[in-house]
Protein backbone atom coordinates (compact mmCIF):
# COMPACT_ATOMS: atom_id res chain seq x y z
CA UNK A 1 20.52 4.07 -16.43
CA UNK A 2 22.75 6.46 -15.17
CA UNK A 3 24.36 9.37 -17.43
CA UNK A 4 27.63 9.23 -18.16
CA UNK A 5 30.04 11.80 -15.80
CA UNK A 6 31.86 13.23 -18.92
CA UNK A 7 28.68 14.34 -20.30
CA UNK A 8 27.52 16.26 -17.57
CA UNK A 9 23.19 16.29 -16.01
CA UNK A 10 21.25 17.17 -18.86
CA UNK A 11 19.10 20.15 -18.04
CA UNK A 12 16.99 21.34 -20.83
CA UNK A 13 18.11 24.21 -21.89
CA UNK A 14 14.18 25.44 -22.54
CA UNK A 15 13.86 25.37 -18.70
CA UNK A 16 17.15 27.23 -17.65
CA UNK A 17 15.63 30.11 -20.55
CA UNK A 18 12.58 30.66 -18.82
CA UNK A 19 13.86 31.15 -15.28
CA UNK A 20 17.13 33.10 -16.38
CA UNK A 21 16.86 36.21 -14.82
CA UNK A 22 13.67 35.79 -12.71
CA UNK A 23 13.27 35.74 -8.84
CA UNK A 24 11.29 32.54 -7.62
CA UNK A 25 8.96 35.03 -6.08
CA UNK A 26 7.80 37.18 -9.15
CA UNK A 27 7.54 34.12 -11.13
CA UNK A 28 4.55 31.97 -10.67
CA UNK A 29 3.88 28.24 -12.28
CA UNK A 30 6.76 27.94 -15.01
CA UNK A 31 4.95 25.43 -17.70
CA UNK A 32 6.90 22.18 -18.88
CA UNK A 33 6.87 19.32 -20.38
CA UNK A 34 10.32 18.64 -19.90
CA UNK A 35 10.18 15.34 -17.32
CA UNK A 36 13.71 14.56 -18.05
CA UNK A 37 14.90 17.40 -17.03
CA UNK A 38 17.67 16.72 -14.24
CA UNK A 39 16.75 19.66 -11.47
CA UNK A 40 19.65 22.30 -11.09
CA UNK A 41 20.60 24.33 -7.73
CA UNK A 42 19.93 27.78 -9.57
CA UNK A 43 15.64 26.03 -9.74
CA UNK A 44 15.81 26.02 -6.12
CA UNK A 45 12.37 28.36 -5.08
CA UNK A 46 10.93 28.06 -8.16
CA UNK A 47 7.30 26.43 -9.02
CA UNK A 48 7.47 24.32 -11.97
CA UNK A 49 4.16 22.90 -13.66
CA UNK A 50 5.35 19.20 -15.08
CA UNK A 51 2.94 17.65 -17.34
CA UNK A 52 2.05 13.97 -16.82
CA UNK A 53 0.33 13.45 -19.71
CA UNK A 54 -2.77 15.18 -19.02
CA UNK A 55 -2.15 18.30 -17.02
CA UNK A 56 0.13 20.08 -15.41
CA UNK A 57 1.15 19.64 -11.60
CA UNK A 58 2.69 21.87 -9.68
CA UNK A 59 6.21 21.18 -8.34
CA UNK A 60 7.84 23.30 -5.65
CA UNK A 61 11.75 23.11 -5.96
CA UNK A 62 13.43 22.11 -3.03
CA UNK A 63 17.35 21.86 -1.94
CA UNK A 64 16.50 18.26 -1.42
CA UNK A 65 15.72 17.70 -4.83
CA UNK A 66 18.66 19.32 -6.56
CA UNK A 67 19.89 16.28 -8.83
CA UNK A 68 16.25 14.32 -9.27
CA UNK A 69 14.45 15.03 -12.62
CA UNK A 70 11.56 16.83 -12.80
CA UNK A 71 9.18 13.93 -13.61
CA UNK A 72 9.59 11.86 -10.47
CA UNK A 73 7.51 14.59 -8.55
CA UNK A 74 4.64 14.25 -10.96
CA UNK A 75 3.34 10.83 -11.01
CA UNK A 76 1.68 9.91 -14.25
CA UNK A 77 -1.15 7.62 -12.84
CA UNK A 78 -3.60 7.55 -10.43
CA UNK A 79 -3.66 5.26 -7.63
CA UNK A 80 -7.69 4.60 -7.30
CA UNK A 81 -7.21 1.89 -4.66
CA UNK A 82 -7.10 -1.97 -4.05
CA UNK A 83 -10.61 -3.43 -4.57
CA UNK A 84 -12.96 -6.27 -3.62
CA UNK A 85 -14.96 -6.91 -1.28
CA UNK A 86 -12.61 -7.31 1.46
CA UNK A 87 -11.57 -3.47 1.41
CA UNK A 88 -15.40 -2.91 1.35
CA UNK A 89 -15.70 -4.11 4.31
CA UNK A 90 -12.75 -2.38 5.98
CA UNK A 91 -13.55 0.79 4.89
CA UNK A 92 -17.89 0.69 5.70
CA UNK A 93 -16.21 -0.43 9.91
CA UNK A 94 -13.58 2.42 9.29
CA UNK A 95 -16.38 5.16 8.75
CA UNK A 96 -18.84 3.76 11.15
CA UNK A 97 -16.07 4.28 13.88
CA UNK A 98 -15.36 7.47 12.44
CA UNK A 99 -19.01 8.72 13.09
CA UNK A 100 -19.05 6.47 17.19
CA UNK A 101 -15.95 8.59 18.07
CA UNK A 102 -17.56 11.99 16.52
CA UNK A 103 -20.63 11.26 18.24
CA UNK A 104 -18.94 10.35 21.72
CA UNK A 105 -16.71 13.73 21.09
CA UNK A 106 -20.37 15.56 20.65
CA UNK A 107 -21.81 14.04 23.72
CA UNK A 108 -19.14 14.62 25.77
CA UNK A 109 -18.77 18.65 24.70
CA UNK A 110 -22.72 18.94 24.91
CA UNK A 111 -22.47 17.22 28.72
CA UNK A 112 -19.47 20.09 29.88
């Protein structure tokens, strides 16, 4: 749900204290837990270390992101994969024609 115009994006005022004053390049990972956090233009450069829950991951601040909260760039679980024995299969072809092509690429260097 979207936050209401007259109250303005809510940027936690925890994260605006620890960049005031600092240059994006003699300021490293800035710590926070602060996922809400709506990003501002003045975090623009900046590396910002969101916690998802378990540790921190780094977020580089883009001009593109200016209005996105901090949180959607760190994803709080892990994609592992889809499983059964279908996807198996798929990926035991994928590496054997992973190691045809490297040895054809070998064969081919070793014949020049």
């Amino acid at each position: 749900m979207a936050r209401s115009i007259k109250k303005g994006p809510y940027v936690d005022p925890r994260v605006t204290r620890k960049i005031e004053g600092k240059s994006p390049k003699e300021s490293g990972t800035i710590k926070t837990w602060a996922r809400g956090s709506q990003i501002s233009p003045d975090m623009v450069g900046f590396t910002f270390g969101v916690h998802n829950g378990k540790d921190h991951i780094d977020v580089f601040v883009t001009d593109e992101m200016v209005g996105h909260r901090l949180g959607e760039f760190a994803p709080t679980k892990k994609f592992h994969r889809h499983g059964g024995k279908m996807q198996k299969e798929l990926e035991q072809r994928q590496r054997e024609a992973e190691i045809t092509a490297a040895k054809a690429a070998k064969a081919a260097g070793d014949s020049k």
